[in-house]
Protein backbone atom coordinates (compact mmCIF):
# COMPACT_ATOMS: atom_id res chain seq x y z
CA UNK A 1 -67.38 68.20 65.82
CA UNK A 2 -69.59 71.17 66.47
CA UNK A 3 -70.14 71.41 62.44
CA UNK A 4 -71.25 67.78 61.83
CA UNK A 5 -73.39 68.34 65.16
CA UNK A 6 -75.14 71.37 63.82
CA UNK A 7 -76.31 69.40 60.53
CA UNK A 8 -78.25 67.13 62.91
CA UNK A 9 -81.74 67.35 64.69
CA UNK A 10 -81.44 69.04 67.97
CA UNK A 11 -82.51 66.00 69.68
CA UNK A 12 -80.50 63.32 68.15
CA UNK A 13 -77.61 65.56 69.72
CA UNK A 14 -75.78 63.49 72.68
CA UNK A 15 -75.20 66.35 75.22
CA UNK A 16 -74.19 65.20 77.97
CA UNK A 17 -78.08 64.61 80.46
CA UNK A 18 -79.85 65.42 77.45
CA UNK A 19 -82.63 63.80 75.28
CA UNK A 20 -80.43 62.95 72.91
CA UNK A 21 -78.16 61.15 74.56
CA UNK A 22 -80.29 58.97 75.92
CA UNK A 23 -81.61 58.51 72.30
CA UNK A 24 -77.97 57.51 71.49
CA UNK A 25 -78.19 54.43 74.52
CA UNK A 26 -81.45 53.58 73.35
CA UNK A 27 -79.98 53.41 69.33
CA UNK A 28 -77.20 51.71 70.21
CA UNK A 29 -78.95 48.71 71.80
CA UNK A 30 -81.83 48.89 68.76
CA UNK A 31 -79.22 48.99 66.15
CA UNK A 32 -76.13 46.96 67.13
CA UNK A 33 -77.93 44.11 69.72
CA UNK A 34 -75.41 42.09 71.81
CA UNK A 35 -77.13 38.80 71.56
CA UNK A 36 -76.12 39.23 67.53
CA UNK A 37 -72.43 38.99 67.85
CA UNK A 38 -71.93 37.16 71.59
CA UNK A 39 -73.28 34.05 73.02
CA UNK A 40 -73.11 35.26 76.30
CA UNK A 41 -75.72 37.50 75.67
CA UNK A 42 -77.60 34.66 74.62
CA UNK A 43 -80.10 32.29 75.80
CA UNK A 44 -80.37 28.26 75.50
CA UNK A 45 -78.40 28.26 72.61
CA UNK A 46 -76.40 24.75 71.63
CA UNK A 47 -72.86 24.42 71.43
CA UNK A 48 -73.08 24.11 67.54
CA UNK A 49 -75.26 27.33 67.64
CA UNK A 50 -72.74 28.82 69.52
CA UNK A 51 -70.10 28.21 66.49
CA UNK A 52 -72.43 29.04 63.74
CA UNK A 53 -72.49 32.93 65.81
CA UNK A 54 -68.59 33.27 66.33
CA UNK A 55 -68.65 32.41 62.16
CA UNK A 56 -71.88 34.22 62.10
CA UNK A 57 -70.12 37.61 63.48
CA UNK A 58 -66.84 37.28 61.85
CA UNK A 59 -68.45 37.15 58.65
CA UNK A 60 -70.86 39.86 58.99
CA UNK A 61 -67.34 42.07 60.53
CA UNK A 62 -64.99 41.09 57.84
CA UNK A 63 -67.38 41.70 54.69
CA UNK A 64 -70.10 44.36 55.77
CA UNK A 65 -69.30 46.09 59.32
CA UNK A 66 -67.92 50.09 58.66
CA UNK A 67 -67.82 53.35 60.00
CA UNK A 68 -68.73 56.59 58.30
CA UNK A 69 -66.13 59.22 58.22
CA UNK A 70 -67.46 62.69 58.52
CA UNK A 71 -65.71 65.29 56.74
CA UNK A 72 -66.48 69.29 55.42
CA UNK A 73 -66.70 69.37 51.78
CA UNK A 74 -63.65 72.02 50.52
CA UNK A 75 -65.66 71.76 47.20
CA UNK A 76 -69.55 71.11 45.98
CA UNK A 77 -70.18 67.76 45.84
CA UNK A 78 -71.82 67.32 42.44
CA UNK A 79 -73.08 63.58 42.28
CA UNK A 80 -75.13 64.45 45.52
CA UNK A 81 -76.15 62.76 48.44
CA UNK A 82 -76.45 58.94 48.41
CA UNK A 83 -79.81 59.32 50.35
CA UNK A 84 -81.80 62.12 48.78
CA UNK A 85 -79.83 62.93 45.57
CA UNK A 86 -79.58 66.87 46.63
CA UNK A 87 -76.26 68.52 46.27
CA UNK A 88 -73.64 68.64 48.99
CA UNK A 89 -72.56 72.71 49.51
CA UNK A 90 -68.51 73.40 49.53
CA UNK A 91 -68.30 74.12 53.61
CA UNK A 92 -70.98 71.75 54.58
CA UNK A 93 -70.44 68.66 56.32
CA UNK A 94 -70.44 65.13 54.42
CA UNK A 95 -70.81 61.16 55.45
CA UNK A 96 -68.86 58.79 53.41
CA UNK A 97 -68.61 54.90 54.12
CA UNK A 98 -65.51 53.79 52.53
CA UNK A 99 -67.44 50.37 51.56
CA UNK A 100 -69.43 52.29 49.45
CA UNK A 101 -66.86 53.42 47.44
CA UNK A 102 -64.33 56.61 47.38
CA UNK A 103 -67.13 58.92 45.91
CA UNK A 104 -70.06 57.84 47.84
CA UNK A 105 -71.36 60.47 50.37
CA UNK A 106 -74.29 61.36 52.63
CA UNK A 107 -75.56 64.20 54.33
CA UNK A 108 -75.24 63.59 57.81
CA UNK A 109 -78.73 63.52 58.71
CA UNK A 110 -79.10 60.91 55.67
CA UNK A 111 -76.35 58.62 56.70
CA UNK A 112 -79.37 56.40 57.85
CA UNK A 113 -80.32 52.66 57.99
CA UNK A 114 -82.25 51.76 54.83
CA UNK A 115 -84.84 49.83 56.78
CA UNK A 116 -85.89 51.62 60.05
CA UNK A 117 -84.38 55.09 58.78
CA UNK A 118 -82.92 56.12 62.05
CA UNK A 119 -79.58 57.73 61.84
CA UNK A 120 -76.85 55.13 62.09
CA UNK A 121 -75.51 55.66 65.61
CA UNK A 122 -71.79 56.65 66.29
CA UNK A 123 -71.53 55.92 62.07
CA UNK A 124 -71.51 52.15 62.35
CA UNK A 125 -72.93 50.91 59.25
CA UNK A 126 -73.16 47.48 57.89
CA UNK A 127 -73.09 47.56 54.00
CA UNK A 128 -74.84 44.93 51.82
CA UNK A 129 -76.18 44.77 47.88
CA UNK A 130 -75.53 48.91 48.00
CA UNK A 131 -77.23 49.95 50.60
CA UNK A 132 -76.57 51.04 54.72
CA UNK A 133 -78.07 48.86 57.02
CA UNK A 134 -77.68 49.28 61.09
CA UNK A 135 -76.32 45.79 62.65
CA UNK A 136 -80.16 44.62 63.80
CA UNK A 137 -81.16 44.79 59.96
CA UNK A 138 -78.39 43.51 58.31
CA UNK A 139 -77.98 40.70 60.36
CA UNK A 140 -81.99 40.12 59.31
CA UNK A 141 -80.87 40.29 55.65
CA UNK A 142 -78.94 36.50 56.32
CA UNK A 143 -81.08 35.37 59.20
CA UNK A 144 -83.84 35.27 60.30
CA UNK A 145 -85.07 36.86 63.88
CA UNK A 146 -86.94 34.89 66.73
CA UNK A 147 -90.16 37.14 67.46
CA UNK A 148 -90.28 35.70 71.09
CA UNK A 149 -86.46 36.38 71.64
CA UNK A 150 -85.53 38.85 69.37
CA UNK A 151 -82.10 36.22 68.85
CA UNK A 152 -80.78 35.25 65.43
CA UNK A 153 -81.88 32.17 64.45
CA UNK A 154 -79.15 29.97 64.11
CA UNK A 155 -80.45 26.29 64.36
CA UNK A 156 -81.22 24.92 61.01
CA UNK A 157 -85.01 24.15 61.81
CA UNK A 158 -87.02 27.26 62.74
CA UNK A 159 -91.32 28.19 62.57
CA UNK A 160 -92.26 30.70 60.20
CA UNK A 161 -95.70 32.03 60.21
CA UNK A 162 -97.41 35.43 58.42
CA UNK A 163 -93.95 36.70 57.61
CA UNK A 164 -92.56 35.93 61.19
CA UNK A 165 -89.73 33.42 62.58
CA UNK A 166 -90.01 31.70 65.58
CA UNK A 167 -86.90 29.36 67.20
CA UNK A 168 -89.03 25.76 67.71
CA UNK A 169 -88.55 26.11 71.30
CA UNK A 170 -90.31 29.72 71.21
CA UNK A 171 -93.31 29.14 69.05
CA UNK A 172 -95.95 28.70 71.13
CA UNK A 173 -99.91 28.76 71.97
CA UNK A 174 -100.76 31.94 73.43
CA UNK A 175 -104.03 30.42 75.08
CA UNK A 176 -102.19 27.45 76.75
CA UNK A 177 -98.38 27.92 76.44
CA UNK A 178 -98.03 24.52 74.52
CA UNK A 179 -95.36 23.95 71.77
């Protein structure tokens, strides 16, 4: 533990009171949000809405949902790291994701969502087309997000406008709150 640790930045570190683990809190909520896997977590959404998540979040568990296993290297890892192609040292510590194959590794401050690039919190990683994604992105790669609610939206009609979703109840005048 100390050795995978040590190959991080000091204040991504969860000590116990420390920066980092409130970074880690903060992360978790960013990268893996409730209100993508639970209805309860959830607001106004329709029973059939309500299915389409429970299918929504199986799915997304059974195909894509992983978590990196963090290992020192007893030999040089010549392919090098998934992330930024450099070689992986004999004694240092090494990331694979057993979605991405037997050979794939990381180093572990590259095991990293390809979208937002933050280091993929307690290893959970979501795997899709070759490449990491935390929860909140990959879930984005099949749906689209609500800007107003930051839901999933799950309803087959939705309002899309400058490369942003909206659930029809959400989308709204700013000047006078009408739909």
């Amino acid at each position: 533990v100390h050795l995978y640790f040590s190959s991080l930045p000091e204040d991504k570190i969860p000590y116990v009171g420390s920066a980092g683990e409130r970074e880690r809190v903060k992360q978790l909520l960013q990268q893996l949000p409730p209100h993508d896997n639970e209805a309860r977590y959830c607001s106004g959404l329709a029973e059939e809405e309500k299915r389409e998540l429970r299918v929504f979040a199986a799915q997304r568990k059974r195909e894509a949902l992983g978590r990196g296993h963090a290992s020192q290297l007893d030999r040089p890892y010549g392919s090098g790291c998934r992330d930024c192609g450099r070689p992986i040292a004999a004694g240092e510590m090494a990331v694979g994701a057993s979605r991405a194959g037997p050979t794939a590794l990381w180093h572990p401050a590259c095991f990293v969502c390809c979208v937002c690039r933050q280091l993929l919190v307690d290893l959970i990683y979501f795997w899709r087309e070759g490449r990491l994604y935390c929860g909140r992105h990959h879930a984005e790669t099949l749906k689209p997000r609500c800007c107003a609610c930051d839901e999933i939206i799950l309803a087959d009609e939705c309002t899309e406008a400058e490369g942003r979703a909206w659930h029809m109840r959400h989308f709204a005048c700013l000047e006078c709150d009408r739909q």
